[in-house]
N, C-alpha and C. Protein backbone atom coordinates (compact mmCIF):
# COMPACT_ATOMS: atom_id res chain seq x y z
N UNK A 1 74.15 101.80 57.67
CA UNK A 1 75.59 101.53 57.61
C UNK A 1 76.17 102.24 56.39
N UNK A 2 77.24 102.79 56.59
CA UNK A 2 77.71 103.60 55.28
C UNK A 2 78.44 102.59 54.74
N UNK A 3 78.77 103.07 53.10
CA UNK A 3 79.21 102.44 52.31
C UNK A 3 81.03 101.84 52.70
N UNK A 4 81.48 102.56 53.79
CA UNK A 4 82.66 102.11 54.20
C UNK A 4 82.85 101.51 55.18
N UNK A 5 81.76 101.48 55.87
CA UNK A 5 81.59 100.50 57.10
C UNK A 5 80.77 98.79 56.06
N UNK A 6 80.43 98.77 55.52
CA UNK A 6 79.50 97.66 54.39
C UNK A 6 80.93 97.30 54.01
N UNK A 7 81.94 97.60 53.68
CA UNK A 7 82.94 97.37 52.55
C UNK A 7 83.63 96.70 54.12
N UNK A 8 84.29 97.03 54.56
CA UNK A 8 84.82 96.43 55.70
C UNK A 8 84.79 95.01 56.45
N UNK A 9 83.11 95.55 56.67
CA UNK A 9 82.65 93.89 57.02
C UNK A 9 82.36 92.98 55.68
N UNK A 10 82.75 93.62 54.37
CA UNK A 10 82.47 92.68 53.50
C UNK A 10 83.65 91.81 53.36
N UNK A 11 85.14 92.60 53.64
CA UNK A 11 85.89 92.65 53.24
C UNK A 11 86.77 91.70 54.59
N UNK A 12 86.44 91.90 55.64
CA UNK A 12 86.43 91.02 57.06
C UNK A 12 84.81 90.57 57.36
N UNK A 13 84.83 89.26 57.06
CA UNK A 13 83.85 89.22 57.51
C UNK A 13 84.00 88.32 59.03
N UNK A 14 83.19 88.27 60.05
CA UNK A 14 83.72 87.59 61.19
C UNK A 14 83.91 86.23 60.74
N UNK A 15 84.57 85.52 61.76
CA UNK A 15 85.37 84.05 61.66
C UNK A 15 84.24 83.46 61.66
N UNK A 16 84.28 82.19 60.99
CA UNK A 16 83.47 81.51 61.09
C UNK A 16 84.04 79.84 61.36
N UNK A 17 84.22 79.04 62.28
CA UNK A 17 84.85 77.52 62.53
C UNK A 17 83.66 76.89 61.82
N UNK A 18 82.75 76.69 61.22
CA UNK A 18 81.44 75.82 60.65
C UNK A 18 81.10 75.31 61.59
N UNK A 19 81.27 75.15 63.15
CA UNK A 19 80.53 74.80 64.08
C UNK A 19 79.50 75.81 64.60
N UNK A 20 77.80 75.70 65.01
CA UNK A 20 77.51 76.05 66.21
C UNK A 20 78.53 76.72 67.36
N UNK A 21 77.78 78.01 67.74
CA UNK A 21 78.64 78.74 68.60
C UNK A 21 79.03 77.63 70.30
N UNK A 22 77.58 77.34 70.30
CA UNK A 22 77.32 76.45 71.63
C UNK A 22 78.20 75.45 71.84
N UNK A 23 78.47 74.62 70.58
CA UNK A 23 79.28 73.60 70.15
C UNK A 23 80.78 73.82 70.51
N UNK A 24 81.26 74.59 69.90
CA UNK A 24 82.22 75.02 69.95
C UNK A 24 82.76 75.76 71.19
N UNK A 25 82.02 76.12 72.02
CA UNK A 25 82.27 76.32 73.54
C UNK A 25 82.02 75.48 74.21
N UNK A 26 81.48 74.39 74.01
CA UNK A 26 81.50 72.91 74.66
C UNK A 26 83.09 72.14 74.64
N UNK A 27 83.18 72.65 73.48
CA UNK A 27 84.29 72.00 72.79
C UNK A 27 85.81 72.36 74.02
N UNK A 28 85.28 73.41 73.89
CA UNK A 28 86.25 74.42 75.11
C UNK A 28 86.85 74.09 75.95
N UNK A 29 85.60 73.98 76.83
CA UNK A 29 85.09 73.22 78.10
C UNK A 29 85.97 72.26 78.41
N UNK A 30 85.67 70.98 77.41
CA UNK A 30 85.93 69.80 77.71
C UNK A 30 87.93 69.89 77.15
N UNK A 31 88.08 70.97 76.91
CA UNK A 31 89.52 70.60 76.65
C UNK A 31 89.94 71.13 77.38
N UNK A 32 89.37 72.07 78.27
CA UNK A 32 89.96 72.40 80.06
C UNK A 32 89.72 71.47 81.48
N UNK A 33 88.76 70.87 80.72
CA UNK A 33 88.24 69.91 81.68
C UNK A 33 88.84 68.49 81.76
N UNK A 34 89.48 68.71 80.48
CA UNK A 34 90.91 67.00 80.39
C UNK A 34 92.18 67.71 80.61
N UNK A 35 92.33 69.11 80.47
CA UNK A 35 93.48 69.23 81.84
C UNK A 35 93.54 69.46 83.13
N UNK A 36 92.54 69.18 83.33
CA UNK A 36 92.27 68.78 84.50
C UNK A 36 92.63 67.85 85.62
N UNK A 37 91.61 66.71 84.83
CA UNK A 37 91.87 65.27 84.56
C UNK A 37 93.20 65.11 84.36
N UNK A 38 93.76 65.46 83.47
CA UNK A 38 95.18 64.93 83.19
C UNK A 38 96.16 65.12 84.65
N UNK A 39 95.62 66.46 85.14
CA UNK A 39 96.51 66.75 86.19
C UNK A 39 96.35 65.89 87.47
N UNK A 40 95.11 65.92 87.44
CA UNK A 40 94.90 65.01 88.67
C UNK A 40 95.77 63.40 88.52
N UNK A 41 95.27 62.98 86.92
CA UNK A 41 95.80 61.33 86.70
C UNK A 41 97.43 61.95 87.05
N UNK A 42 98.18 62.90 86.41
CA UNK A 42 99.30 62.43 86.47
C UNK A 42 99.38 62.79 88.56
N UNK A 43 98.97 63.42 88.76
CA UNK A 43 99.44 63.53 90.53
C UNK A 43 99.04 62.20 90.95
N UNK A 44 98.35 61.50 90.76
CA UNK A 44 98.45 60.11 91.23
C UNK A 44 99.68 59.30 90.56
N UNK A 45 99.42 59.14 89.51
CA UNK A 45 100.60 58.65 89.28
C UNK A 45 101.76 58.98 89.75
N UNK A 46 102.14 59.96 89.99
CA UNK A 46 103.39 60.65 90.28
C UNK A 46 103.39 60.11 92.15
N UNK A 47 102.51 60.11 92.74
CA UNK A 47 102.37 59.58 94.22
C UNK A 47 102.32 57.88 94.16
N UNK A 48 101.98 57.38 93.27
CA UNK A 48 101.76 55.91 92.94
C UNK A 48 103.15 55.25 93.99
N UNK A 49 102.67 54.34 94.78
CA UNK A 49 103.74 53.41 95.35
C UNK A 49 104.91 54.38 96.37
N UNK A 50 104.80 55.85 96.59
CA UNK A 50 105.00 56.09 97.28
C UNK A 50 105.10 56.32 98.64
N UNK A 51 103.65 55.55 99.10
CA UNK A 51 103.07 55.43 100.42
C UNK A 51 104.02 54.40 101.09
N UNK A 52 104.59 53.11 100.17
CA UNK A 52 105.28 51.92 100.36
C UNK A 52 106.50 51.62 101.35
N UNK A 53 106.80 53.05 101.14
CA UNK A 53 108.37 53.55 101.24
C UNK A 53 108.17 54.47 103.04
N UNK A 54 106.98 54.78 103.32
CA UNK A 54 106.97 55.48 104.97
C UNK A 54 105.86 55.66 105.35
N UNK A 55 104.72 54.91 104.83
CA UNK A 55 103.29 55.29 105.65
C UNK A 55 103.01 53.79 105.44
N UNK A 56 102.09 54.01 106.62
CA UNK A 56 101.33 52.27 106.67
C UNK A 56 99.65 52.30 105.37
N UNK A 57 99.60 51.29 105.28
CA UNK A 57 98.42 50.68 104.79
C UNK A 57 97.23 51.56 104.45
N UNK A 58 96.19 50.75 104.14
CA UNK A 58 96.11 49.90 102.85
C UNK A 58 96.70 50.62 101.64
N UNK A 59 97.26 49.62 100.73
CA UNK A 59 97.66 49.82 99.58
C UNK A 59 96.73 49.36 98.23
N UNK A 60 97.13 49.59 97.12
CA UNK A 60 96.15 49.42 96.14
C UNK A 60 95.79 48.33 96.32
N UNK A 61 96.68 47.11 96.05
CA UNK A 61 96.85 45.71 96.28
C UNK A 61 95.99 45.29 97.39
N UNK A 62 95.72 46.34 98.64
CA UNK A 62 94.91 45.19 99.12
C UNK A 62 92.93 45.67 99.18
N UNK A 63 93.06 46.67 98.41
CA UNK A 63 91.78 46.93 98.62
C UNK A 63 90.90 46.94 96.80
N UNK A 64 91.62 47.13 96.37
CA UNK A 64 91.24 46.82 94.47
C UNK A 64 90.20 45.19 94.25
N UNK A 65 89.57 45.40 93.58
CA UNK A 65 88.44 44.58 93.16
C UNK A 65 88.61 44.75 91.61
N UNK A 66 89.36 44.21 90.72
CA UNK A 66 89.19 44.31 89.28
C UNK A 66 87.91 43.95 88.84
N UNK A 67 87.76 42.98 89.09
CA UNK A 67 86.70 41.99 88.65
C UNK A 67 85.19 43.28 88.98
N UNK A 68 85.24 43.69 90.38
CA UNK A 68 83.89 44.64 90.72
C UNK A 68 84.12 45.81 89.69
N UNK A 69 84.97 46.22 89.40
CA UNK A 69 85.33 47.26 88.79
C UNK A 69 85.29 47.61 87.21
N UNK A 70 85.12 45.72 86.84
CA UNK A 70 85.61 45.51 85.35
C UNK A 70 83.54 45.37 85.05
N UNK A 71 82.71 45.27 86.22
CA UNK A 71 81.24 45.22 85.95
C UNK A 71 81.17 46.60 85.52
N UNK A 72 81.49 47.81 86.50
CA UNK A 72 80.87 49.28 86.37
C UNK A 72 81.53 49.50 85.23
N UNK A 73 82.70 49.49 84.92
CA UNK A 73 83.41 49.72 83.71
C UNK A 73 82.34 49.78 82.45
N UNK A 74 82.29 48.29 82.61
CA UNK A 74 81.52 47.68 80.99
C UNK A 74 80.13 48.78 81.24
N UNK A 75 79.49 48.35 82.26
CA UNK A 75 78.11 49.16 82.42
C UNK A 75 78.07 50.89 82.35
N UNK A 76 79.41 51.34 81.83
CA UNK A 76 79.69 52.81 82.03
C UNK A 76 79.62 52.69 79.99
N UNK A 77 80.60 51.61 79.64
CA UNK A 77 80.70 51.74 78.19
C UNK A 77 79.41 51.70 77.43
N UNK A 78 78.67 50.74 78.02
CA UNK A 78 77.20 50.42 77.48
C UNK A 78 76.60 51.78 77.42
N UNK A 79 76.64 52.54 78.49
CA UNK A 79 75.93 53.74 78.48
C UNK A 79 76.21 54.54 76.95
N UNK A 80 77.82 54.37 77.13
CA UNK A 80 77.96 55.40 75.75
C UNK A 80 77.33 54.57 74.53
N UNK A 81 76.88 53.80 74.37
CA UNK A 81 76.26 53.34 73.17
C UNK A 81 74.73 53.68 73.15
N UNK A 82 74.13 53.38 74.45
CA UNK A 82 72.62 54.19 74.48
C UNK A 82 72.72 55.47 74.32
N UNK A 83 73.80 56.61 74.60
CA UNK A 83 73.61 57.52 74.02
C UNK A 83 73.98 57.81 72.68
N UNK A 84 74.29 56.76 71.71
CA UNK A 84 74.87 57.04 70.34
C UNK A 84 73.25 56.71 69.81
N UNK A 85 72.50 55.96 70.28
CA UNK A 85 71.40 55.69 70.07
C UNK A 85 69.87 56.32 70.17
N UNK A 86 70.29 57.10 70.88
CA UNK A 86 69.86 58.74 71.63
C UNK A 86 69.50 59.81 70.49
N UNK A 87 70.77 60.16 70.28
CA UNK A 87 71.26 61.02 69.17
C UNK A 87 70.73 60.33 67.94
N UNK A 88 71.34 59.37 67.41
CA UNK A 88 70.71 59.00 66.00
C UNK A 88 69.14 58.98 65.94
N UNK A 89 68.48 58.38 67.49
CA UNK A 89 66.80 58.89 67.14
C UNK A 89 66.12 60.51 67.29
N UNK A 90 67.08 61.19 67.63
CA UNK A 90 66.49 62.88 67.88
C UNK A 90 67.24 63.15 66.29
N UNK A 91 67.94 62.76 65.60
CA UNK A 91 67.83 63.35 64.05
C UNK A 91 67.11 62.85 63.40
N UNK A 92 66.50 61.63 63.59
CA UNK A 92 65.33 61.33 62.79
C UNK A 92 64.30 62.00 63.13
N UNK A 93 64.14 62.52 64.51
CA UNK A 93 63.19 62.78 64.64
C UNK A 93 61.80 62.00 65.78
N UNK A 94 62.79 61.33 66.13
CA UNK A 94 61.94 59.95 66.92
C UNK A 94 62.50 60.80 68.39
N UNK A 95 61.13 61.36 68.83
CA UNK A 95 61.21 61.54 70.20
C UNK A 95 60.73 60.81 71.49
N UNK A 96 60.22 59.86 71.10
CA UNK A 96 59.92 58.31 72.06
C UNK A 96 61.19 57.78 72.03
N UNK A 97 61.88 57.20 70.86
CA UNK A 97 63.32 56.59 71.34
C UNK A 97 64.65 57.63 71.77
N UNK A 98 64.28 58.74 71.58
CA UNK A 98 64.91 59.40 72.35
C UNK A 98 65.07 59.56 73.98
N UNK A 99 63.34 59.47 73.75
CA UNK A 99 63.66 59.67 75.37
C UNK A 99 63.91 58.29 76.35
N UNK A 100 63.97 57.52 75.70
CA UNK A 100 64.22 55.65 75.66
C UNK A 100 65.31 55.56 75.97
N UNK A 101 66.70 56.02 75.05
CA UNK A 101 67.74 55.79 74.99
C UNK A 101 68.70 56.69 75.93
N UNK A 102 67.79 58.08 76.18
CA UNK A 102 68.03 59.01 77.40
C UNK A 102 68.29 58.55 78.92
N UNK A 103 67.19 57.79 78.48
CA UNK A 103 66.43 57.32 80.22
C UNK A 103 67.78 55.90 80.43
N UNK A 104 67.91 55.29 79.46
CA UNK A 104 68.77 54.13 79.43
C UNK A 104 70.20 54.07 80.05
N UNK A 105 70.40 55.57 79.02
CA UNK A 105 72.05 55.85 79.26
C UNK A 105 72.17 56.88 81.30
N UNK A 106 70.86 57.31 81.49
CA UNK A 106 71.07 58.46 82.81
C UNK A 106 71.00 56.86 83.72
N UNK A 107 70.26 55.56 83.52
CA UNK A 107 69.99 54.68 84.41
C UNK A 107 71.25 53.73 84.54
N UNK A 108 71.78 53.47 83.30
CA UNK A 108 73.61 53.02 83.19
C UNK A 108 74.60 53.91 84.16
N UNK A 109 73.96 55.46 83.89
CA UNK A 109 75.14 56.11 84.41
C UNK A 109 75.14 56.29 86.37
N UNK A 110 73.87 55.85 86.56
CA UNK A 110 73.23 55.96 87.50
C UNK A 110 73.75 54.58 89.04
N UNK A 111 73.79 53.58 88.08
CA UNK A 111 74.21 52.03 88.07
C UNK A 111 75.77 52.59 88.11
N UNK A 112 76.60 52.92 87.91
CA UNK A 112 78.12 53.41 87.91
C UNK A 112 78.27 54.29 89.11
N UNK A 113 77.67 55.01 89.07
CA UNK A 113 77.62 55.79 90.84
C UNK A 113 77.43 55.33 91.76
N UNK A 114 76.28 53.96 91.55
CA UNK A 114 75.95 53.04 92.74
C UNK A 114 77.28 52.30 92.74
N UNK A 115 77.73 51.75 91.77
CA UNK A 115 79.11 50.96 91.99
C UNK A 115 79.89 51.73 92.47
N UNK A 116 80.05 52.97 92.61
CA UNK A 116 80.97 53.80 93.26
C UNK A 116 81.13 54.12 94.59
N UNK A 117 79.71 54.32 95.02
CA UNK A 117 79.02 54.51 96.24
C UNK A 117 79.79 52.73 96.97
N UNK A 118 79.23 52.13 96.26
CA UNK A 118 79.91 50.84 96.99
C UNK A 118 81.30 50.72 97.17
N UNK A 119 82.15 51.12 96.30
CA UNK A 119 83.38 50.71 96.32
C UNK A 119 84.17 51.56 97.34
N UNK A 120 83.99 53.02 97.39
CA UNK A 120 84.23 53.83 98.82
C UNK A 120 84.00 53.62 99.98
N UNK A 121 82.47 52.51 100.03
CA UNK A 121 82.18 52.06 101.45
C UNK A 121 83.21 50.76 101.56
N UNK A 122 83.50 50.04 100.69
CA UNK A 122 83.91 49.19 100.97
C UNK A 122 85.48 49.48 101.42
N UNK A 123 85.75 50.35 100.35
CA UNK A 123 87.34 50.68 100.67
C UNK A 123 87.52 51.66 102.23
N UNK A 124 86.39 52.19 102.56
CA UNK A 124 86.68 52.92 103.90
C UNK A 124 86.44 51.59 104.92
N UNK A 125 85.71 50.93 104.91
CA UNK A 125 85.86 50.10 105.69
C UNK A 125 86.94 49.58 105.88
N UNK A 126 87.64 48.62 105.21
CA UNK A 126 89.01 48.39 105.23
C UNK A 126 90.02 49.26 105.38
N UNK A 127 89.66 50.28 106.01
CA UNK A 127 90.87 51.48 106.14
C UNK A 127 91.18 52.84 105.10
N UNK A 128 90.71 52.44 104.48
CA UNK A 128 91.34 53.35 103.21
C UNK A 128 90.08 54.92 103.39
N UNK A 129 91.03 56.32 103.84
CA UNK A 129 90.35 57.14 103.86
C UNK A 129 91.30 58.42 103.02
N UNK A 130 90.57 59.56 102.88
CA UNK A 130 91.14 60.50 102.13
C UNK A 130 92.38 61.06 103.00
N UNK A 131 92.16 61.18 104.53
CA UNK A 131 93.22 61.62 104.62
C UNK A 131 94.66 60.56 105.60
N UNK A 132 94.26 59.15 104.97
CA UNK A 132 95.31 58.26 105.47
C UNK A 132 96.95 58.16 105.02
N UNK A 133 96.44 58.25 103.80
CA UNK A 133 97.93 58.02 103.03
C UNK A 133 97.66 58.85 101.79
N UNK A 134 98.56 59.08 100.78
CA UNK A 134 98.93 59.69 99.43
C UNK A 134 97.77 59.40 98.55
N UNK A 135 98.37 57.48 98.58
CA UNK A 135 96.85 56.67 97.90
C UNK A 135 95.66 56.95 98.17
N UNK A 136 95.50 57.18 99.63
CA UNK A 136 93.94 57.52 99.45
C UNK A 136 93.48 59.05 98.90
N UNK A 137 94.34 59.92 99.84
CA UNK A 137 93.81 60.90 98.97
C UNK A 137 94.05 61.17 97.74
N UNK A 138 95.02 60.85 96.89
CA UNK A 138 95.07 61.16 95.76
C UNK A 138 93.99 60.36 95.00
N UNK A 139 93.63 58.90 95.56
CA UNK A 139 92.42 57.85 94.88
C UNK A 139 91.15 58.83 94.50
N UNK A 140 90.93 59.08 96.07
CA UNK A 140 89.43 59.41 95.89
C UNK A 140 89.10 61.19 96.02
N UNK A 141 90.07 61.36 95.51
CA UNK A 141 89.78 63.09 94.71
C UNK A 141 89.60 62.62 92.93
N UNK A 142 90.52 61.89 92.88
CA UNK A 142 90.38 61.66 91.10
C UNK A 142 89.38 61.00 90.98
N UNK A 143 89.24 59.79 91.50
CA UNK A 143 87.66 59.07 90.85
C UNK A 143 86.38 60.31 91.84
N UNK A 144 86.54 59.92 92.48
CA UNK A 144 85.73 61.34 93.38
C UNK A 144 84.69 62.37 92.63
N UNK A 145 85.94 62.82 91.78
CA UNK A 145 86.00 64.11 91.00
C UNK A 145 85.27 63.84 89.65
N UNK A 146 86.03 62.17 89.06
CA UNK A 146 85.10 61.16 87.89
C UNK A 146 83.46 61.06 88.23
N UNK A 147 83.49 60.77 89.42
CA UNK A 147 81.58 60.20 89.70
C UNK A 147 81.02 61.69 89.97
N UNK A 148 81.66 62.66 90.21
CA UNK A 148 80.85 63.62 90.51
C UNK A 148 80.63 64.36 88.82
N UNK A 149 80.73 64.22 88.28
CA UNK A 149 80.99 63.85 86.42
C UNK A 149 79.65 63.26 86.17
N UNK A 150 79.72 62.19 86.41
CA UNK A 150 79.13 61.23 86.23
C UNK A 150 77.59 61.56 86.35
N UNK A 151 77.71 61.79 87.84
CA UNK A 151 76.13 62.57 88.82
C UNK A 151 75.90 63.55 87.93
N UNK A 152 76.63 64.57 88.10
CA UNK A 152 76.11 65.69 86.96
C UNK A 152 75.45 65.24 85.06
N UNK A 153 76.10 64.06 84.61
CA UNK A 153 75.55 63.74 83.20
C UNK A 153 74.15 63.22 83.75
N UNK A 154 73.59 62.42 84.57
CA UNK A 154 72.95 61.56 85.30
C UNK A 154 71.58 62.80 84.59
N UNK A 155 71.93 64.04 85.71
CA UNK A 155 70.73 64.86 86.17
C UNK A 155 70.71 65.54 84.75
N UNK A 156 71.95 65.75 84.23
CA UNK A 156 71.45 66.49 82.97
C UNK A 156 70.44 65.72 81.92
N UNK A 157 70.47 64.28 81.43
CA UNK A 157 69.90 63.67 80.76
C UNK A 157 68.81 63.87 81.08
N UNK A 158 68.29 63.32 82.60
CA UNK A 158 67.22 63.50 83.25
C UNK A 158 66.26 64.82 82.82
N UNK A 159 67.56 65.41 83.13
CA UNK A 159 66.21 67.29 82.84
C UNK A 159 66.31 67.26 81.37
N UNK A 160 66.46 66.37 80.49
CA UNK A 160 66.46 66.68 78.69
C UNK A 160 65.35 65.79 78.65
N UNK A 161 64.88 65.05 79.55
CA UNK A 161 63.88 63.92 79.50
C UNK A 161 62.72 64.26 79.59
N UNK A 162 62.60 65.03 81.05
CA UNK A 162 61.87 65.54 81.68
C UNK A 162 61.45 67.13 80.68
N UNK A 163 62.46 67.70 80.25
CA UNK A 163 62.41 68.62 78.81
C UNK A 163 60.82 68.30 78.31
N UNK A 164 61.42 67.14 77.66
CA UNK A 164 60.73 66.91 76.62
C UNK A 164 59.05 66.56 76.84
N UNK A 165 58.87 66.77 77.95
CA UNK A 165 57.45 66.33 78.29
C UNK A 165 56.60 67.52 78.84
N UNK A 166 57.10 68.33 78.60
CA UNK A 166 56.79 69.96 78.68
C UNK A 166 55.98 70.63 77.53
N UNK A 167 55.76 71.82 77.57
CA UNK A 167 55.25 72.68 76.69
C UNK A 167 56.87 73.43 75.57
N UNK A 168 57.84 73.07 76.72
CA UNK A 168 59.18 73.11 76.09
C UNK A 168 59.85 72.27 75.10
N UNK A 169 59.07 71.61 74.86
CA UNK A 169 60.02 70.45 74.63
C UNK A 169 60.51 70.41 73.09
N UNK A 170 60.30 71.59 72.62
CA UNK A 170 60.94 72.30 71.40
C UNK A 170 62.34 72.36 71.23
N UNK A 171 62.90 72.50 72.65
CA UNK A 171 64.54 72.72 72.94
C UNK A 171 64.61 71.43 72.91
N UNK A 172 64.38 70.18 72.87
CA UNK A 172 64.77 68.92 72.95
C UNK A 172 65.08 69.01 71.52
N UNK A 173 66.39 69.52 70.67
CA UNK A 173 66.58 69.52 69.63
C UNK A 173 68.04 68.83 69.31
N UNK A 174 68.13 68.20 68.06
CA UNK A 174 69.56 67.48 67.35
C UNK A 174 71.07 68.20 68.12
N UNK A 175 70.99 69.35 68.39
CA UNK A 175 72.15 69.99 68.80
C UNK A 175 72.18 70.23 70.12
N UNK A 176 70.96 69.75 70.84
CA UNK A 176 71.50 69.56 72.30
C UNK A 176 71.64 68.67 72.95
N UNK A 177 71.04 67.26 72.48
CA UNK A 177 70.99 65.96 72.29
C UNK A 177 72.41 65.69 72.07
N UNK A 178 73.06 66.44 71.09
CA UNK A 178 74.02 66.14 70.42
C UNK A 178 75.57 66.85 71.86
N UNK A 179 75.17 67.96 71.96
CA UNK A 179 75.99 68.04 73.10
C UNK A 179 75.75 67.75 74.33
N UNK A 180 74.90 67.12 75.00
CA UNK A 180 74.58 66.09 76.15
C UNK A 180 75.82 65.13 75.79
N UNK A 181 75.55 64.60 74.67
CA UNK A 181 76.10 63.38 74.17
C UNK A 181 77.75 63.48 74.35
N UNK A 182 78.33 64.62 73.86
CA UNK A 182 79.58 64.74 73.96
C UNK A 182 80.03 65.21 75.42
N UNK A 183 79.59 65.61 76.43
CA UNK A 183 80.02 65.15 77.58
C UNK A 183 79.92 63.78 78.26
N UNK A 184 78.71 62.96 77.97
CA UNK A 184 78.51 61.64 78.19
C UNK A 184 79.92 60.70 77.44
N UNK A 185 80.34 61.02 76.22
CA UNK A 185 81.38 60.30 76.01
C UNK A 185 83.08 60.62 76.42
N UNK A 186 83.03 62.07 76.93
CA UNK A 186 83.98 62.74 77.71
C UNK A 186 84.53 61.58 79.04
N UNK A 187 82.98 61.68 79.71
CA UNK A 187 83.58 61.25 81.26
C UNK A 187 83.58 60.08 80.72
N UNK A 188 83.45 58.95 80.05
CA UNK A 188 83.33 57.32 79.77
C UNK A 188 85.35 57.64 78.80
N UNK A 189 85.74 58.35 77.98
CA UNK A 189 86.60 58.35 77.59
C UNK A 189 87.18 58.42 79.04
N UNK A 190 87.69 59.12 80.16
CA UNK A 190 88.31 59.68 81.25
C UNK A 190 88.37 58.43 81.89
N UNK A 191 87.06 57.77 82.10
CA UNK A 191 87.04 56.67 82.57
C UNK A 191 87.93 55.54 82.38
N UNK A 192 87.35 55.24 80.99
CA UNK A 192 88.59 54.38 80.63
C UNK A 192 90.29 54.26 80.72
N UNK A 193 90.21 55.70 80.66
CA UNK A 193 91.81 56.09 81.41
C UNK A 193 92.25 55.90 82.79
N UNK A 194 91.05 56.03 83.51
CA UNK A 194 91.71 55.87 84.70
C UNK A 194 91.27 54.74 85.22
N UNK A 195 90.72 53.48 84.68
CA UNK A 195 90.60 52.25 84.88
C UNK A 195 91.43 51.22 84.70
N UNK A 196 92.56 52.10 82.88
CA UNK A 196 93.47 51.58 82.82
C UNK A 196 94.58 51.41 83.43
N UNK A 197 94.93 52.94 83.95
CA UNK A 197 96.40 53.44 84.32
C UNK A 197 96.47 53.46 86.14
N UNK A 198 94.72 53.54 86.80
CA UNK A 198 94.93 53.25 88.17
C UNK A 198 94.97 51.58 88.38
N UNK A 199 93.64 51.26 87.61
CA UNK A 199 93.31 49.95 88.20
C UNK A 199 94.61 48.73 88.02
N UNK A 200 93.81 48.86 86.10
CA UNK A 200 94.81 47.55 85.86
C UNK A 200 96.34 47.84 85.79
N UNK A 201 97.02 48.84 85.75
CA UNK A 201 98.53 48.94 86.54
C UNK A 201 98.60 48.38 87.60
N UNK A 202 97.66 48.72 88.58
CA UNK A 202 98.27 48.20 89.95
C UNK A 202 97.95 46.65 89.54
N UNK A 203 96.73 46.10 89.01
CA UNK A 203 96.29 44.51 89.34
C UNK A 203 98.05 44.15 88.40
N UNK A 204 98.33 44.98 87.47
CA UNK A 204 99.07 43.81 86.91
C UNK A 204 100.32 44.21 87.25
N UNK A 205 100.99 44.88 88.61
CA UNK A 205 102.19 45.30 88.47
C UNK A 205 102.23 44.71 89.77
């Protein structure tokens, strides 16, 4: 390198955010991936109670289960705490409670899909299909779109588990642990949003 090409990059040196490159394109990700989300929540909302006014049935009111809903909920939040628990044992260094708290949070998240799986059968039974009314399709593209979230954190944990019991299991490291983790609290944040603003709106309006 000549002395004026050295002076240049001394003089610019590239950007640096103090994050991991990986990190920081995660970071990305997930802030395209909540406008997303956002778009979808607000198109429901924006269709909310419109069905009322010229299409028949079912409506939120008659097919909503708070109470079933307020189980997967909690059992979705729990998850995000086995994975805070996850993470704090892969910086110590504890790769048994890692893969403990792995297996915990993919079997929580796992338990939330089954509640999901149920709540679609239940709601198609009673009528409610994607292409009946507004409500349905707009329902079950957004949560739809949530559990298929969900499935995907499920299998990813799984293969960081399964990682680790390899000749690989070198990559089972603090910074990928660490971004597992921040999509796991992504879809449980999303969640909570749309538990609030679909569910308990309708139970309490």
């Amino acid at each position: 390198m000549s002395d004026h090409a050295a002076a240049s990059v001394h003089e610019h040196p590239p950007p640096s955010f103090g994050v991991p490159n990986i990190k920081l394109a995660f970071w990305m990700f997930l802030a395209s991936d909540c406008m997303l989300f956002g778009s979808l929540i607000a198109t429901y909302l924006a269709y909310r109670g419109k069905d009322q006014l010229f299409a028949n049935g079912p409506y939120p009111r008659d097919v909503f289960s708070v109470a079933v809903t307020s189980i997967s909920t909690f059992d979705l939040l729990m998850s995000s705490f086995t994975m805070v628990l996850a993470v704090a044992a892969i910086q110590r260094g504890d790769l048994f409670k890692t893969r403990l708290w792995l297996s915990a949070t993919a079997l929580l998240g796992a338990i939330f899909v089954g509640f999901q799986g149920y709540e679609f059968t239940h709601f198609y039974l009673e009528g409610l299909s994607l292409q009946g009314n507004l409500f349905g399709s707009s329902f079950y593209v957004l949560t739809g779109f949530h559990g298929t979230h969900v499935s995907i954190g499920v299998l990813w944990l799984l293969l960081v588990v399964a990682t680790s019991f390899t000749k690989h299991k070198g990559k089972v490291t603090h910074l990928n642990v660490e971004v597992a983790g921040l999509y796991w609290h992504f879809v449980d944040i999303v969640w909570i949003a749309i538990f609030t603003l679909v569910y308990l709106m309708e139970w309490a309006s």
